[in-house]
C-alpha atoms as a PDB file:
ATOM      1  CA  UNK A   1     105.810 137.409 126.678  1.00  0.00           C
ATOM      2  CA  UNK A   2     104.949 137.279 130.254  1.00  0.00           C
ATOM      3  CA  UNK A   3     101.525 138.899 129.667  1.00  0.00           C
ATOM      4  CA  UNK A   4     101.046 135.150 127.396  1.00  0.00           C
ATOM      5  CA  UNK A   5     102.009 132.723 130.436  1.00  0.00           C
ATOM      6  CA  UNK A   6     100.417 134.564 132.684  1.00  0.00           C
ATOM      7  CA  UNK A   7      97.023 134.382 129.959  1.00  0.00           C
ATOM      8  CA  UNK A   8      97.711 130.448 129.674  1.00  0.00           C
ATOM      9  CA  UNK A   9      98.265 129.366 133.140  1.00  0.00           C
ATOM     10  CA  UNK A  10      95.262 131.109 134.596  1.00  0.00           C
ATOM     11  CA  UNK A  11      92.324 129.779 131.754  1.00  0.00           C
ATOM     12  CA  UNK A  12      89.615 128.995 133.181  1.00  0.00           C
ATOM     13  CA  UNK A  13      86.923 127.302 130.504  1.00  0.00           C
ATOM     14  CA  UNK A  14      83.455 128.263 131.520  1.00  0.00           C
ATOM     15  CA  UNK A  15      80.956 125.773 132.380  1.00  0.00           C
ATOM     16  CA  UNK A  16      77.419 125.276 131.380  1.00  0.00           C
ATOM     17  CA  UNK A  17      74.345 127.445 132.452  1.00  0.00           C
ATOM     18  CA  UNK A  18      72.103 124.653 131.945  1.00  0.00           C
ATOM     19  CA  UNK A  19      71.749 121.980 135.171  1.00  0.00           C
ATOM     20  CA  UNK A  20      71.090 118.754 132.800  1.00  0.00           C
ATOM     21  CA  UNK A  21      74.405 119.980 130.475  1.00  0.00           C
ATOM     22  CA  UNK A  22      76.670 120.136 133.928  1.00  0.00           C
ATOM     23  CA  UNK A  23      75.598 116.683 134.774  1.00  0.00           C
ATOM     24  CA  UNK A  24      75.813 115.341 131.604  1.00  0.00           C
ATOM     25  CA  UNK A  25      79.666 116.517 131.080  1.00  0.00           C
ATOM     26  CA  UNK A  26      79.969 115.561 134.856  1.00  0.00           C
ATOM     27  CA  UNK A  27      79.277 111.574 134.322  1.00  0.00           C
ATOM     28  CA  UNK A  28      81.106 111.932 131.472  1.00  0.00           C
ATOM     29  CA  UNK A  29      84.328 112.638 133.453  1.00  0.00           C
ATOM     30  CA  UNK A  30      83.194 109.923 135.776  1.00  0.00           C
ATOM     31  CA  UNK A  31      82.649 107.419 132.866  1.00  0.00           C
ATOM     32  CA  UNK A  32      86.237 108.122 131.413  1.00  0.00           C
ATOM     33  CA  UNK A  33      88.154 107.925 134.527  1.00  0.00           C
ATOM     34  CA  UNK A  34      86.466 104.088 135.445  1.00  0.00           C
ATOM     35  CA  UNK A  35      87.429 103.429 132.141  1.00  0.00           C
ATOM     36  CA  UNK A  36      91.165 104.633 132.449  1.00  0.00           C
ATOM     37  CA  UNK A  37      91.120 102.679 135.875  1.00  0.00           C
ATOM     38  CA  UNK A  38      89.928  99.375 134.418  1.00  0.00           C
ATOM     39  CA  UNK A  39      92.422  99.886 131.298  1.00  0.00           C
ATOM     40  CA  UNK A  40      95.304 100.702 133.733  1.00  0.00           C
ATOM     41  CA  UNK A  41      93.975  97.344 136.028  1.00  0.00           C
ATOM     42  CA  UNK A  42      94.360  95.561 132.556  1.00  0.00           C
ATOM     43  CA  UNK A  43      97.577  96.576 132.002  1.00  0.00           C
ATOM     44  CA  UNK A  44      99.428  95.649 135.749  1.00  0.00           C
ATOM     45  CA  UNK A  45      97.451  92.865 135.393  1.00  0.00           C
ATOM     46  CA  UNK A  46      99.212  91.609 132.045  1.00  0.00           C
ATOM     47  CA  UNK A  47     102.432  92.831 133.063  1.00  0.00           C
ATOM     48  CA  UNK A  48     102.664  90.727 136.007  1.00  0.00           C
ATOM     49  CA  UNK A  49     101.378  87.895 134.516  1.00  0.00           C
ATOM     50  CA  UNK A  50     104.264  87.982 131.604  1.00  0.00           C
ATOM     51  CA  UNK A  51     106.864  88.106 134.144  1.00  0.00           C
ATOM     52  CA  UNK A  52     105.226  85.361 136.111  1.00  0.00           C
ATOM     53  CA  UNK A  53     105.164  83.291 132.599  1.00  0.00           C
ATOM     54  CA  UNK A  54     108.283  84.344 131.604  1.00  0.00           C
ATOM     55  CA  UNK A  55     109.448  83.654 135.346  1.00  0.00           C
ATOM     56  CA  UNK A  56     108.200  80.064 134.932  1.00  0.00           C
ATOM     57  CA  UNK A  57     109.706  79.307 131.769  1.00  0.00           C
ATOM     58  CA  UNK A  58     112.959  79.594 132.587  1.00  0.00           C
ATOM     59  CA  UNK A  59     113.332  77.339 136.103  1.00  0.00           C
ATOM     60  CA  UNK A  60     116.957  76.217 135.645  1.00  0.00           C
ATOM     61  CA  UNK A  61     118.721  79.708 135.217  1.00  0.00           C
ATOM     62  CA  UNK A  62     118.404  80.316 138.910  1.00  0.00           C
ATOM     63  CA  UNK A  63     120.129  77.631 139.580  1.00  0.00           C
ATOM     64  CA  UNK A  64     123.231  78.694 137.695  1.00  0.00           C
ATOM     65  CA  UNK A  65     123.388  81.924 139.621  1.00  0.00           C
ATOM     66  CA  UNK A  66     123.995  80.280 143.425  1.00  0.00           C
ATOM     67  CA  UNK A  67     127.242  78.533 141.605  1.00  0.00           C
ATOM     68  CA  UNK A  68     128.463  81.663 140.655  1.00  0.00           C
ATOM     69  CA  UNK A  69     128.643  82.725 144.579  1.00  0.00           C
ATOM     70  CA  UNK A  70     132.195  84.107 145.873  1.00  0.00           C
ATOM     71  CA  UNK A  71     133.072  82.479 149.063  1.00  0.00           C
ATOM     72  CA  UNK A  72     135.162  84.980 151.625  1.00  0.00           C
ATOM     73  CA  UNK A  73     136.171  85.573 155.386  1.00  0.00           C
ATOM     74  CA  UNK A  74     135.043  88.088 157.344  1.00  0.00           C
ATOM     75  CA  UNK A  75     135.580  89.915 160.931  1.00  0.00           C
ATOM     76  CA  UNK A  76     133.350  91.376 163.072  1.00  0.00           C
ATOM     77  CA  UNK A  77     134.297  95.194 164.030  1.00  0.00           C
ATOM     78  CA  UNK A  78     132.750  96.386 167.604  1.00  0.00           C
ATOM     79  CA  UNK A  79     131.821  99.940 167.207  1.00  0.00           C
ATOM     80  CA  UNK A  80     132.948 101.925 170.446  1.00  0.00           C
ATOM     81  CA  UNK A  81     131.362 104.682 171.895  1.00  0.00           C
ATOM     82  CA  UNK A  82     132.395 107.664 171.604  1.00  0.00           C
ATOM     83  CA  UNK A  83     134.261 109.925 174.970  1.00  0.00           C
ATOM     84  CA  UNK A  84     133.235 113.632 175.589  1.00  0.00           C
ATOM     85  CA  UNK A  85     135.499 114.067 178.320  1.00  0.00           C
ATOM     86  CA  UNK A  86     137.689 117.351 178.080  1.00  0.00           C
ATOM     87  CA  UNK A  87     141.009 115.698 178.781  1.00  0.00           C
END
């Protein structure tokens, strides 16, 4: 069993001999990750856009919340430093 991990974490795939093959498979990994940045841009885009809609839709809920507010007291407590002396 260890002789398989080891075999699958060290694979190495072998690349092309021929120049115009490397490039080739090269743009090719360009080309897919601008496209997985534009679909991910896409994406964010559209999610913040349905919150802002869905944001906008409902104006009068926020409202509600501030009326739902606990009023209370409170007192200040001075934090004193603290003595090193050996007495």
């Amino acid at each position: 069993m260890p002789v398989f991990i080891h075999r699958a974490f060290t694979y190495c795939p072998g690349k092309p001999r021929s120049h115009l093959l490397r490039l080739l498979i090269g743009l090719l990994g360009l080309v897919l990750l601008a496209v997985l940045v534009v679909v991910g841009l896409f994406v964010g885009l559209g999610m913040l856009l349905f919150a802002a809609v869905r944001r906008l839709m409902r104006p009068g809920q926020r409202a509600a919340a501030v009326e739902d507010a606990l009023d209370g007291e409170f007192t200040v407590v001075e934090k004193r430093s603290a003595s090193l002396s050996l007495r």
